[in-house]
C-alpha atoms as a PDB file:
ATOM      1  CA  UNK A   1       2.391  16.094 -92.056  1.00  0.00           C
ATOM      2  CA  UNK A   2       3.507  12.392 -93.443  1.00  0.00           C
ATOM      3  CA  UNK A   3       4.112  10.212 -90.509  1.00  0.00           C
ATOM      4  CA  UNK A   4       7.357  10.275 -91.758  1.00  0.00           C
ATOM      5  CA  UNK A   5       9.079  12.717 -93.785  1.00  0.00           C
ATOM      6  CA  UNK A   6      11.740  12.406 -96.485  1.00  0.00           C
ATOM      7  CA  UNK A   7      14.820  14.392 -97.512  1.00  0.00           C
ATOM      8  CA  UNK A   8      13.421  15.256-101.388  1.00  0.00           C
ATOM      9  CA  UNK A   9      10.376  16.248-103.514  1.00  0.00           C
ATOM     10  CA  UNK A  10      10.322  16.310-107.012  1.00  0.00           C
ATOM     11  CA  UNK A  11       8.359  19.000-108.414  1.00  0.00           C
ATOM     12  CA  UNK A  12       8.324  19.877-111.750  1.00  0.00           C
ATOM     13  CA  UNK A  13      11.073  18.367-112.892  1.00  0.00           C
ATOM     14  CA  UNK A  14      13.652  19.665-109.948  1.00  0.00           C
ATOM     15  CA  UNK A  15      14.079  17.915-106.869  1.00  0.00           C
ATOM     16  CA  UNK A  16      13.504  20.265-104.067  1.00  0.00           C
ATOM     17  CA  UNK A  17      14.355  20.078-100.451  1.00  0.00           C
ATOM     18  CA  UNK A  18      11.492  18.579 -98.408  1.00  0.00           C
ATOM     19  CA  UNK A  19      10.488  21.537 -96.488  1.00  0.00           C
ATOM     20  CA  UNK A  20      11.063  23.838 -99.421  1.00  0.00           C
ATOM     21  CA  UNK A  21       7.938  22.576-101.466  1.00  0.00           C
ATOM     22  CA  UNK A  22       5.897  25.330-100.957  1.00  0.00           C
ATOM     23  CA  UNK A  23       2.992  27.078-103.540  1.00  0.00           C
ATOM     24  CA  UNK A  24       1.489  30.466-103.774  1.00  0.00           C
ATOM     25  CA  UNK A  25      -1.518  31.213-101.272  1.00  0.00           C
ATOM     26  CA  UNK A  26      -3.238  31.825-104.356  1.00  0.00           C
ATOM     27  CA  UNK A  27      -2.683  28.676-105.856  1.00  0.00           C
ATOM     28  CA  UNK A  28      -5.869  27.558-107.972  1.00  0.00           C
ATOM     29  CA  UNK A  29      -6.339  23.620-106.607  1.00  0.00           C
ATOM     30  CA  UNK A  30      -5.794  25.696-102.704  1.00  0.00           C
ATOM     31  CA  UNK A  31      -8.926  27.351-103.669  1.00  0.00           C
ATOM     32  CA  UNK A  32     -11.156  24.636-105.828  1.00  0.00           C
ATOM     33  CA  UNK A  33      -9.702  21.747-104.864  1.00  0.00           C
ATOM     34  CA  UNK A  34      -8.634  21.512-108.799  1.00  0.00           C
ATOM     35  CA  UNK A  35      -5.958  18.660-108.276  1.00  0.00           C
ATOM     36  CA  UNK A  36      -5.870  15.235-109.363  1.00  0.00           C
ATOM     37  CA  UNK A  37      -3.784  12.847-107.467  1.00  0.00           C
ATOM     38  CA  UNK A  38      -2.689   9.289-106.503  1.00  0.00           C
ATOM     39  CA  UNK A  39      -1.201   6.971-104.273  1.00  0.00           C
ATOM     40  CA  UNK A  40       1.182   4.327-104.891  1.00  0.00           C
ATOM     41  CA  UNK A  41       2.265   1.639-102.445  1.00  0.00           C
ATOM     42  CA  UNK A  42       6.400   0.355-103.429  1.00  0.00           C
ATOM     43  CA  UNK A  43       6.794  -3.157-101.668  1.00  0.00           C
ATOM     44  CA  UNK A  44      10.184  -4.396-100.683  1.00  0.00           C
ATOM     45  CA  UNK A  45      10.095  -8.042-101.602  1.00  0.00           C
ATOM     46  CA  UNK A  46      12.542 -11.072-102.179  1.00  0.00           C
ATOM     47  CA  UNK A  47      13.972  -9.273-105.807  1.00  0.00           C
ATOM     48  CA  UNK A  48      14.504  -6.075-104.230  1.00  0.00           C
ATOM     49  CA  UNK A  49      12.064  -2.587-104.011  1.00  0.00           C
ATOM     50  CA  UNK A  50       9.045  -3.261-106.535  1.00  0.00           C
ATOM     51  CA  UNK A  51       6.200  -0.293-107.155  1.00  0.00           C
ATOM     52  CA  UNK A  52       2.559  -2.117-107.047  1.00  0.00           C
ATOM     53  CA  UNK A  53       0.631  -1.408-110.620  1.00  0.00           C
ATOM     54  CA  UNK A  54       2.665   1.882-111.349  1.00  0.00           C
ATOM     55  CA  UNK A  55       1.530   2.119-114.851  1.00  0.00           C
ATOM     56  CA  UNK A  56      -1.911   1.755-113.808  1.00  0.00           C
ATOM     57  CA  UNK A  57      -1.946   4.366-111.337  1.00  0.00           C
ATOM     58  CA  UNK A  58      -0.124   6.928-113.445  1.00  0.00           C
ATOM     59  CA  UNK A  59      -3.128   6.008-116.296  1.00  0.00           C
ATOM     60  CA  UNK A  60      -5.415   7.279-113.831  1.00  0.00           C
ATOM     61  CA  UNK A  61      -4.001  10.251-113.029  1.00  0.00           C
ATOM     62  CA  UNK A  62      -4.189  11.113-116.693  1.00  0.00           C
ATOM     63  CA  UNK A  63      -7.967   9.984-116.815  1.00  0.00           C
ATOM     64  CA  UNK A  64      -8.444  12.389-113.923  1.00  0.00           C
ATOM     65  CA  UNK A  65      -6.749  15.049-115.241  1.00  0.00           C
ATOM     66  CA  UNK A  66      -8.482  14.464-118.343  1.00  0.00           C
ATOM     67  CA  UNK A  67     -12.331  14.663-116.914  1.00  0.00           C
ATOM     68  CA  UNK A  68     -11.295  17.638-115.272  1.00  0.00           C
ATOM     69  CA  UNK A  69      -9.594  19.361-118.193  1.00  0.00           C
ATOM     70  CA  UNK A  70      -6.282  19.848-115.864  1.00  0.00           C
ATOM     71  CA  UNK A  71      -3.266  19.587-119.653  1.00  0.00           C
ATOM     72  CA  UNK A  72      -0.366  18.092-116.821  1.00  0.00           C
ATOM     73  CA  UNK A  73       2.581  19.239-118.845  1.00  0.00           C
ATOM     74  CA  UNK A  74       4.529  15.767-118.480  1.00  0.00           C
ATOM     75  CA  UNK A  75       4.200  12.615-120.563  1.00  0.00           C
ATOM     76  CA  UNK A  76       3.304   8.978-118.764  1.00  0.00           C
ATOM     77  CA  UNK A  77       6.763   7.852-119.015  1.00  0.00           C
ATOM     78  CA  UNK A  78       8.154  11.053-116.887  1.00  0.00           C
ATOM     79  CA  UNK A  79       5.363  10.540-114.396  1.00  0.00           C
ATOM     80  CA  UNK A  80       6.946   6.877-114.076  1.00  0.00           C
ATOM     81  CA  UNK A  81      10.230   7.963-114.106  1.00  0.00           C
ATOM     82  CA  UNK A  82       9.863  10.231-111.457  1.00  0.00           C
ATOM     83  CA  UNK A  83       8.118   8.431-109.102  1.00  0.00           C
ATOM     84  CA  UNK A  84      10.589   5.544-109.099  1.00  0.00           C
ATOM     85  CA  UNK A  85      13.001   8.674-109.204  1.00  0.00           C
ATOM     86  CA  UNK A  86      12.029   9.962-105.763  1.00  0.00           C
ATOM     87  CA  UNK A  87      12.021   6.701-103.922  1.00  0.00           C
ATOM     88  CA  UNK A  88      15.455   6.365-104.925  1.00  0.00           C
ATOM     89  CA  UNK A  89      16.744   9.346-104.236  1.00  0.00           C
ATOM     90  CA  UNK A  90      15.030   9.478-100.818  1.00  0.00           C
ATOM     91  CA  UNK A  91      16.925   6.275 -99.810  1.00  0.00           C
ATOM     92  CA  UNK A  92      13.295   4.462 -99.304  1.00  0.00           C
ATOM     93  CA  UNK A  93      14.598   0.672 -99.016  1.00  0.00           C
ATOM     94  CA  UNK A  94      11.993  -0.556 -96.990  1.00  0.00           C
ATOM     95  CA  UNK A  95       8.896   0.332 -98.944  1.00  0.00           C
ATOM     96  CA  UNK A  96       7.402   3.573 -99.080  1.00  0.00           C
ATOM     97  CA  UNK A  97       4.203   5.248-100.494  1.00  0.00           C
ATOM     98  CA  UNK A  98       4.433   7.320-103.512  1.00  0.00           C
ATOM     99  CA  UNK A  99       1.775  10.465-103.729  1.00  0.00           C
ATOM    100  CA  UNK A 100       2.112  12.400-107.305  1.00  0.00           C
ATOM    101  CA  UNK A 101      -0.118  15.444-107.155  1.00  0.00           C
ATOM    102  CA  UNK A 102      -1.097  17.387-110.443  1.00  0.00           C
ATOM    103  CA  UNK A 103      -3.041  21.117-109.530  1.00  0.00           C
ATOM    104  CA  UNK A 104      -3.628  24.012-111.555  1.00  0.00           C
ATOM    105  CA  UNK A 105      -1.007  26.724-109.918  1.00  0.00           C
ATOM    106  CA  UNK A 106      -0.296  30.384-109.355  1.00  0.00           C
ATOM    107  CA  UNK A 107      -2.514  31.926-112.258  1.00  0.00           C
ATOM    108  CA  UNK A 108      -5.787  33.144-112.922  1.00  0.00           C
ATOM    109  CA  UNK A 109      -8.167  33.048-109.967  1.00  0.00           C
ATOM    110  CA  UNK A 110     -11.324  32.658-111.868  1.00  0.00           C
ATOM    111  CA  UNK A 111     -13.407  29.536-111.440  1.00  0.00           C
ATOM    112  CA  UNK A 112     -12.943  28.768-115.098  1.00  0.00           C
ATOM    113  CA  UNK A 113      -8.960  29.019-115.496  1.00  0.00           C
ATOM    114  CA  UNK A 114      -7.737  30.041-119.434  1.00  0.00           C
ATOM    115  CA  UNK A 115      -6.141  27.015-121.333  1.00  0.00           C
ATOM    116  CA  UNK A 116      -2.785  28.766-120.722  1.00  0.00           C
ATOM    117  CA  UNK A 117      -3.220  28.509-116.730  1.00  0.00           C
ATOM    118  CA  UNK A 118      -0.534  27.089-115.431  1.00  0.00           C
ATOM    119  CA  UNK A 119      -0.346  23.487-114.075  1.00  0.00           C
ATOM    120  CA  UNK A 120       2.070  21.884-111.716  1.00  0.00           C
ATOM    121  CA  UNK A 121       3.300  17.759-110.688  1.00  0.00           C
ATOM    122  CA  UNK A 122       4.680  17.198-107.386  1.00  0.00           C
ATOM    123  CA  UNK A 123       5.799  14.477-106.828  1.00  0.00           C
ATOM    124  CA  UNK A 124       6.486  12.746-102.800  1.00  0.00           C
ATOM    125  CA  UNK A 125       7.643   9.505-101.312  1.00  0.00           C
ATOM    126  CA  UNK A 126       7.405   8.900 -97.842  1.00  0.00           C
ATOM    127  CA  UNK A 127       7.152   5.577 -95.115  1.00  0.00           C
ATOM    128  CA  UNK A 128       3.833   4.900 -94.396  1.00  0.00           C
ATOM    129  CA  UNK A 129       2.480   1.655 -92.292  1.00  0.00           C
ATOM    130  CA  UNK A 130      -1.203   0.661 -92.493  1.00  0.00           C
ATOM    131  CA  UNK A 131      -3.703   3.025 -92.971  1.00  0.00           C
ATOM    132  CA  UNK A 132      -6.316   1.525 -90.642  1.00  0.00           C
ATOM    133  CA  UNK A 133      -3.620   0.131 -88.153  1.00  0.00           C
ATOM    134  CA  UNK A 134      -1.371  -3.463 -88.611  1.00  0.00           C
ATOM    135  CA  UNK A 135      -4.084  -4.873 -85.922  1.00  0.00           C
ATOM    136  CA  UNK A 136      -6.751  -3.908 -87.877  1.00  0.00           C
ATOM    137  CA  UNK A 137      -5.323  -5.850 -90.735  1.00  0.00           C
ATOM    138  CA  UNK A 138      -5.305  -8.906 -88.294  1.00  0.00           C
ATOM    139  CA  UNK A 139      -8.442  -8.461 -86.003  1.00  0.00           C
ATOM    140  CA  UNK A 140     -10.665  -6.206 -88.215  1.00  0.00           C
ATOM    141  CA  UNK A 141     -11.704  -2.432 -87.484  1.00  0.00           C
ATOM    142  CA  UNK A 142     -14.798  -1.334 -86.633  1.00  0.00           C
ATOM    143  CA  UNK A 143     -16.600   0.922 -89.293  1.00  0.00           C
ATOM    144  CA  UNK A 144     -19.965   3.338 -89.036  1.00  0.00           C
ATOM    145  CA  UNK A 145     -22.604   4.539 -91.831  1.00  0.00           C
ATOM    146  CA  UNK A 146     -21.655   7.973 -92.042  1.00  0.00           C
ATOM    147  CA  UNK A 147     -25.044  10.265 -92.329  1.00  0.00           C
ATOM    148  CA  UNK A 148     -22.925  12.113 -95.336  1.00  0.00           C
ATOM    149  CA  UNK A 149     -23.663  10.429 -98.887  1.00  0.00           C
ATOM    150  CA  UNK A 150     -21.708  10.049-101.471  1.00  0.00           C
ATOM    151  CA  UNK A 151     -22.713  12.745-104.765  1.00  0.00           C
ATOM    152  CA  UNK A 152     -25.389  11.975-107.024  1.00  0.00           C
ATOM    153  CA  UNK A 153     -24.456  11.400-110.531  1.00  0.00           C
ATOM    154  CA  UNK A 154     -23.977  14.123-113.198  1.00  0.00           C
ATOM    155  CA  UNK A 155     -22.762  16.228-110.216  1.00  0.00           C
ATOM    156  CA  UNK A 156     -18.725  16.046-109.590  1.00  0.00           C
ATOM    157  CA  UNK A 157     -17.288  13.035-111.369  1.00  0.00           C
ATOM    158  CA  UNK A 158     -16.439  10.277-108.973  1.00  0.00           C
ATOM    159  CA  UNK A 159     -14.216   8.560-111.514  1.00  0.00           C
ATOM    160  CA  UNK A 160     -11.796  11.437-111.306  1.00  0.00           C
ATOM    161  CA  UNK A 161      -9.185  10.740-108.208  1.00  0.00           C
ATOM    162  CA  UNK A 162      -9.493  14.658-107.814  1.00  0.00           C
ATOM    163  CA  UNK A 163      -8.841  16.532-104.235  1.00  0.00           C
ATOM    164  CA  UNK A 164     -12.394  18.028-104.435  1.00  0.00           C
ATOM    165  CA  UNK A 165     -14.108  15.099-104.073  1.00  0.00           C
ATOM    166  CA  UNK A 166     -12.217  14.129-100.881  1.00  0.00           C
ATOM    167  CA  UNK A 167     -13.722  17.204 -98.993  1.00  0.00           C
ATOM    168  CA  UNK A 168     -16.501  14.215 -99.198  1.00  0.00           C
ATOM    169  CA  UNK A 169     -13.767  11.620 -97.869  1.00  0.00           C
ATOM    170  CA  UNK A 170     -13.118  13.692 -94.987  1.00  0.00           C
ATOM    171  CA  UNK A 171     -16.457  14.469 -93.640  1.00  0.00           C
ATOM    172  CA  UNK A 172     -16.795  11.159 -93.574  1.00  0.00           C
ATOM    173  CA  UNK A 173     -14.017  10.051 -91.521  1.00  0.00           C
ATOM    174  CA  UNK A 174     -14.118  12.518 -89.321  1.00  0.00           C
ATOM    175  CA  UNK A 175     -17.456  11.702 -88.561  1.00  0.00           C
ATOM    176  CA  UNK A 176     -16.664   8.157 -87.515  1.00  0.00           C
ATOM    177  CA  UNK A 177     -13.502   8.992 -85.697  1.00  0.00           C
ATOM    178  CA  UNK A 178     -15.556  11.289 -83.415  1.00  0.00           C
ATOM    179  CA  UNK A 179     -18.005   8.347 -83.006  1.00  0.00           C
ATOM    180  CA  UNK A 180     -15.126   6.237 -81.815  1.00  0.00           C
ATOM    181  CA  UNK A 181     -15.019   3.891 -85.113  1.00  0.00           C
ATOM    182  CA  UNK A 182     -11.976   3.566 -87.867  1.00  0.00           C
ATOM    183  CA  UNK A 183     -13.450   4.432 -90.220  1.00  0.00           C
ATOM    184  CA  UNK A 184     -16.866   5.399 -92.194  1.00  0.00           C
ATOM    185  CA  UNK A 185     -18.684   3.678 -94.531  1.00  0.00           C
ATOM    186  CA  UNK A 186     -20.759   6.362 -97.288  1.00  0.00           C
ATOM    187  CA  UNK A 187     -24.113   5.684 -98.944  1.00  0.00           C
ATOM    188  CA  UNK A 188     -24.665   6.286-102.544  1.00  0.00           C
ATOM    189  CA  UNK A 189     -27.863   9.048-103.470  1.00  0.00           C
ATOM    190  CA  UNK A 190     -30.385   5.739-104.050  1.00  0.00           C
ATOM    191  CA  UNK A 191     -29.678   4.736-100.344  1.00  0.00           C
ATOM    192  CA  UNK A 192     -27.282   2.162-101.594  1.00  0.00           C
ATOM    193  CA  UNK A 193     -23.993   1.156-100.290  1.00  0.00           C
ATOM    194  CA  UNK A 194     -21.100   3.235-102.247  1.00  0.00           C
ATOM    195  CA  UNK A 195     -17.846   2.893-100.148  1.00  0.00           C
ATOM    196  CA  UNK A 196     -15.721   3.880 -97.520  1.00  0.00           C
ATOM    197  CA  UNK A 197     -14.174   7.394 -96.987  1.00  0.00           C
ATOM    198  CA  UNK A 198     -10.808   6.322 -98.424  1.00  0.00           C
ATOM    199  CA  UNK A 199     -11.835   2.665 -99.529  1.00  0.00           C
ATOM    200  CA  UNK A 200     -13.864   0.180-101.484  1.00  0.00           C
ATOM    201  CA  UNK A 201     -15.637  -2.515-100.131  1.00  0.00           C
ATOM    202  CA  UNK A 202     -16.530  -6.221-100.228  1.00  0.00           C
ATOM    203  CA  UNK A 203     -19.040  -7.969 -98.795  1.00  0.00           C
ATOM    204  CA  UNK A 204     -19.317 -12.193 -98.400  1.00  0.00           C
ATOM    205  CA  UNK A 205     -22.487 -13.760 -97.959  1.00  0.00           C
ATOM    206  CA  UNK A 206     -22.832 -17.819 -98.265  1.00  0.00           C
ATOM    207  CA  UNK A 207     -19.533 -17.859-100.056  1.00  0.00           C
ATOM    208  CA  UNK A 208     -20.056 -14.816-102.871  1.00  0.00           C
ATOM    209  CA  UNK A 209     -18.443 -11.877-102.738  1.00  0.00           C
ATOM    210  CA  UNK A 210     -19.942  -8.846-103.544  1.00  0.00           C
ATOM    211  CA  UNK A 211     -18.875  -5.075-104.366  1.00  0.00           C
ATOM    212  CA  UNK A 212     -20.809  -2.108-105.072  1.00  0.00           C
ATOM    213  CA  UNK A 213     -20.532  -0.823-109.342  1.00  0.00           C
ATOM    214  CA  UNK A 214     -18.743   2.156-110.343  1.00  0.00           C
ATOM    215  CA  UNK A 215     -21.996   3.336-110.505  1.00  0.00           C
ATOM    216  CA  UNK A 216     -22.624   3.653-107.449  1.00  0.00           C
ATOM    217  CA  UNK A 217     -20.114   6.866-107.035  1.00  0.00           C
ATOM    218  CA  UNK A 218     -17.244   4.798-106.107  1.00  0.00           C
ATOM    219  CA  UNK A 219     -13.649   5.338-107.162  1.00  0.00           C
ATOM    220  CA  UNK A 220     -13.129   2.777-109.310  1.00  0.00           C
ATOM    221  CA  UNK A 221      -9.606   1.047-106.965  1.00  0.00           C
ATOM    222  CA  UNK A 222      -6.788   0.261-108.323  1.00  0.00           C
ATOM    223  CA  UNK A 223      -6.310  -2.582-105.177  1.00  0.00           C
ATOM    224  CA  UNK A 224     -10.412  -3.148-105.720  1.00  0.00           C
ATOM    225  CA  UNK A 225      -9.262  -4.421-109.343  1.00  0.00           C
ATOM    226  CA  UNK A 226      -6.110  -6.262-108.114  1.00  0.00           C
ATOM    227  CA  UNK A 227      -8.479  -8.058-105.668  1.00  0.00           C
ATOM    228  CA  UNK A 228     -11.631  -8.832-107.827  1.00  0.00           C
ATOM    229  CA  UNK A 229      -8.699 -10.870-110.279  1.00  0.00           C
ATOM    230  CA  UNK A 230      -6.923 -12.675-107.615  1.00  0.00           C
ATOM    231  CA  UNK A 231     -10.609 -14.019-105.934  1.00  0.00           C
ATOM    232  CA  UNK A 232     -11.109 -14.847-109.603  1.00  0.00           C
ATOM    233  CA  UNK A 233      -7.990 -16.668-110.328  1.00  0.00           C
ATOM    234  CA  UNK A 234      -9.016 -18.384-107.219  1.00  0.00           C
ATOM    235  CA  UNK A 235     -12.064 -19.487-108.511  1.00  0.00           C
ATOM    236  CA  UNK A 236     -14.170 -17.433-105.845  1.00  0.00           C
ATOM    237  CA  UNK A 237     -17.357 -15.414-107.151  1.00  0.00           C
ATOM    238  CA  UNK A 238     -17.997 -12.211-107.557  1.00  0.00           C
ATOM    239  CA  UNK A 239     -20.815  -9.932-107.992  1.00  0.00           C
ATOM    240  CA  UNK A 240     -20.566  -6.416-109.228  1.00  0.00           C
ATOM    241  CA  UNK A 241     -24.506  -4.910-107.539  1.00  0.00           C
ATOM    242  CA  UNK A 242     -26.132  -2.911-105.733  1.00  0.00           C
ATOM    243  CA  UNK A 243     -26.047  -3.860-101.991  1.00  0.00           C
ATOM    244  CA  UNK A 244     -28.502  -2.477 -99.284  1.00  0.00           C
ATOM    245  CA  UNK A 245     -27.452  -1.143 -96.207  1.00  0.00           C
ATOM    246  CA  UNK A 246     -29.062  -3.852 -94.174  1.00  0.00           C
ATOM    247  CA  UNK A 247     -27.283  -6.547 -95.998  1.00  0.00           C
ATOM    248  CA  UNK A 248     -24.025  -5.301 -94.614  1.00  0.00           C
ATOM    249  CA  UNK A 249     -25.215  -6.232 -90.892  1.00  0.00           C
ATOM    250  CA  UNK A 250     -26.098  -9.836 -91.664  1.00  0.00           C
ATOM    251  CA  UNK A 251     -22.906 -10.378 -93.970  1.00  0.00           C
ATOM    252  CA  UNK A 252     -20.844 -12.901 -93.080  1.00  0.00           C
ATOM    253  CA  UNK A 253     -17.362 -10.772 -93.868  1.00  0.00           C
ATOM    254  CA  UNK A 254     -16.629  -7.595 -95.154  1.00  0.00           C
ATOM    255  CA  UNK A 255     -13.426  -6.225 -95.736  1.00  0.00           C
ATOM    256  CA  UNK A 256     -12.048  -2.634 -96.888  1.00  0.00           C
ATOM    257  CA  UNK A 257      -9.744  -2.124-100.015  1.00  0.00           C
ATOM    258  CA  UNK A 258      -7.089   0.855-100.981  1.00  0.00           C
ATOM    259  CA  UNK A 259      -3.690   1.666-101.499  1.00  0.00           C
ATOM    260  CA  UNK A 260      -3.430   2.659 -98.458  1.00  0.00           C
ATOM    261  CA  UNK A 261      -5.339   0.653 -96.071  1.00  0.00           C
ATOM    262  CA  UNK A 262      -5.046  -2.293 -98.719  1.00  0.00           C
ATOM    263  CA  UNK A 263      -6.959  -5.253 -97.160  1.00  0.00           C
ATOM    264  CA  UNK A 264      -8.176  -4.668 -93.853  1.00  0.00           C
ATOM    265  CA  UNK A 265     -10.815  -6.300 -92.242  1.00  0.00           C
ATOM    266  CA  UNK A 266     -14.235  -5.282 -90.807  1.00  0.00           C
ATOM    267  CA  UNK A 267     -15.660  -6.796 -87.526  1.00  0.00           C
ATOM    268  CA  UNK A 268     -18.398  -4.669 -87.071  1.00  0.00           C
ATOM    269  CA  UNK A 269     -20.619  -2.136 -88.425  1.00  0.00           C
ATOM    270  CA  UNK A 270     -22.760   0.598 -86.668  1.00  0.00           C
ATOM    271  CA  UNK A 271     -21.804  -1.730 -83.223  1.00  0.00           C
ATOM    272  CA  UNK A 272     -23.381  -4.860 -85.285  1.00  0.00           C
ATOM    273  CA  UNK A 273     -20.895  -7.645 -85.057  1.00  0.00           C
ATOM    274  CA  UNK A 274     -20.142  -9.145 -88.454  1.00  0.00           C
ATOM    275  CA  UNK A 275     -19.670 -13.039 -88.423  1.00  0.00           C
ATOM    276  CA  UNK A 276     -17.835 -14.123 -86.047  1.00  0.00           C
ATOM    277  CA  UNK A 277     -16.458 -10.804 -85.224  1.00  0.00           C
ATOM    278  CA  UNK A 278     -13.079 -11.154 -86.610  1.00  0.00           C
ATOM    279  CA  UNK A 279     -11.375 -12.090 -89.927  1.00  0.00           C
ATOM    280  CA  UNK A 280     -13.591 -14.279 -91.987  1.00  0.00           C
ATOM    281  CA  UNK A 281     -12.234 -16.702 -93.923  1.00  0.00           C
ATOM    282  CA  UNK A 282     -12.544 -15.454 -97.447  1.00  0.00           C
ATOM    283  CA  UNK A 283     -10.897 -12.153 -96.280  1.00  0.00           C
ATOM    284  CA  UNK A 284      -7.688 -14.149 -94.939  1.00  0.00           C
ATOM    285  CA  UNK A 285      -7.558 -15.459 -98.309  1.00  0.00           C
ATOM    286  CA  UNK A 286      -7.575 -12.985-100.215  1.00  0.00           C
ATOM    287  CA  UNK A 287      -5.121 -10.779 -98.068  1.00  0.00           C
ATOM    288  CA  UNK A 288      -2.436 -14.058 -97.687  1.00  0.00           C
ATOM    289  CA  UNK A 289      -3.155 -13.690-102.303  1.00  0.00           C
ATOM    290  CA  UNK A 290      -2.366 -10.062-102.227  1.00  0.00           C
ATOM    291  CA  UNK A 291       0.436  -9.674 -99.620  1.00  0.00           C
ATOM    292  CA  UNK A 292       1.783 -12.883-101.251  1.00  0.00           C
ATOM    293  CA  UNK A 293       2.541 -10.776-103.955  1.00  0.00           C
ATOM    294  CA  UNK A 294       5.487  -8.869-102.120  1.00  0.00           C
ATOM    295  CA  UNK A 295       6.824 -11.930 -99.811  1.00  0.00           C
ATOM    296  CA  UNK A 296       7.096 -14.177-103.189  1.00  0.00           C
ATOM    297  CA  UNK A 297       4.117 -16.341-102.418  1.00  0.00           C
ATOM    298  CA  UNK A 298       1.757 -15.501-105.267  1.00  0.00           C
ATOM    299  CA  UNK A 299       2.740 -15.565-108.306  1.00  0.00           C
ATOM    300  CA  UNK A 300       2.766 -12.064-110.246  1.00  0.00           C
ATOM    301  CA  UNK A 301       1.023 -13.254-113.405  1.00  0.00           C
ATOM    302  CA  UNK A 302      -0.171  -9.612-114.607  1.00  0.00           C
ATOM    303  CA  UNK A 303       2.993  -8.265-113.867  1.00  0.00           C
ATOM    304  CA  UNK A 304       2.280  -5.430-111.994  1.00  0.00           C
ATOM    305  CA  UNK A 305       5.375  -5.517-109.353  1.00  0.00           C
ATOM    306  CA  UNK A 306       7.678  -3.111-111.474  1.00  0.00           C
ATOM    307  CA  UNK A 307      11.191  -2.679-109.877  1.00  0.00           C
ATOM    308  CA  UNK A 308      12.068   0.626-108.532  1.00  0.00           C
ATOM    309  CA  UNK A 309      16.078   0.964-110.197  1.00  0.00           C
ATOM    310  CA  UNK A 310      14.740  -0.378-114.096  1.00  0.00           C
END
């Protein structure tokens, strides 16, 4: 259950009473996990309610659904439509996060649906805080390597934001929450670092920031991208590589990136205090560049704050 609920859900067109949004048991994506889905912060900022990179988001949940040959019977422009829709409709002033879900429904059971199976797009908005916690957006959190990897290529496509893969995701986390950390930090199959359960993430060393590549089974973030081009605008480095777990302990910041945790911090790793044990300098300026973004101090040059009653 969302932290906090709202009145409405759109699904499939309708908007349906919050706790009547209910599937079949034998709903296809309840068995396979064959959903795609996303997550969309809306800021309220100086000009009123603004969705972050909308468009972008609701490209990637047609990629998804494309790589997983899921036909979601709405265009791009509905799935925009909607989602400012719901916000609106819900009364959700104050920000809110947006989660449109595409699954393959009540049909055929069979691992390998017919093209005819049919496919639904739900569509919530709720409030939701920090992910990791407001003081772990000021102080830091501390983070694990999770003994779970992340899959080896040519096995399920990590590109795809699809609900399979985050039976991955929650191993993961629940891992490091019952060894008393925020959050976990995966391994790609080579050994290499791949990302967090829920996140991507950044290390600094001597003033260069570095992230692991998509190819090393990361979701490739929508707040990942928005970062990498405000640290460039800003004439900071950075270095798409491969990055061994050991480097992580001797890093002199590291911070976690998502929609929903967006920048947060990372003090320590595996009990290993990074830097100076709290937000590193670098970090701070790249969250005061992103959060800037909804208080009016950065200036949206890529246009991605898109207001919620266009």
């Amino acid at each position: 259950m969302p932290q906090n609920k709202a009145e409405w859900i759109w699904h499939n067109g309708k908007l349906v009473p919050w706790e009547q949004a209910q599937v079949h048991v034998l709903t296809h994506a309840l068995h396979y996990g064959s959903s795609v889905f996303e997550g969309i912060r809306v800021y309220a900022t100086p000009s009123g309610s603004r969705v972050f990179r909308l468009q972008d988001h609701t490209r990637r949940l047609l990629d998804s659904a494309k790589i997983h040959r899921i036909e979601i019977p709405f265009s791009a422009d509905q799935i925009n439509a909607a989602c400012k829709s719901i916000v609106t409709e819900n009364r959700l002033t104050n920000g809110a996060y947006i989660r449109p879900i595409a699954f393959r429904g009540y049909g055929d059971i069979g691992l390998a649906p017919p093209p005819d199976h049919p496919v639904d797009l739900t569509i919530a908005a709720w409030e939701w805080g920090a992910y990791l916690g407001d003081d772990g957006l000021k102080n830091g959190v501390d983070v694990c390597i999770s003994s779970w990897q992340r899959v080896a290529p040519n096995t399920i496509p990590a590109l795809a934001k699809a609900g399979g893969n985050y039976l991955s995701s929650t191993l993961v986390s629940m891992e490091a929450r019952d060894r008393g950390f925020a959050e976990g930090i995966a391994l790609a199959s080579d050994g290499t670092v791949s990302e967090g359960a829920g996140e991507n993430l950044f290390m600094v060393r001597d003033g260069i920031i570095h992230t692991p590549p998509s190819t090393a089974a990361i979701l490739t973030g929508i707040t990942r991208d928005s970062v990498m081009k405000l640290a460039a605008d800003m004439g900071m480095e950075i270095v798409e590589g491969s990055i061994a777990r050991e480097a992580l302990y001797i890093a002199d910041e590291i911070f976690l990136t998502g929609t929903a945790a967006e920048v947060t911090p990372v003090r320590s790793v595996d009990r290993i205090v990074i830097g100076s044990g709290s937000r590193g300098v670098i970090t701070k300026k790249i969250q005061d560049a992103f959060f800037g973004l909804f208080n009016g101090q950065t200036d949206d040059q890529w246009g991605w704050l898109e207001p919620v009653d266009a």
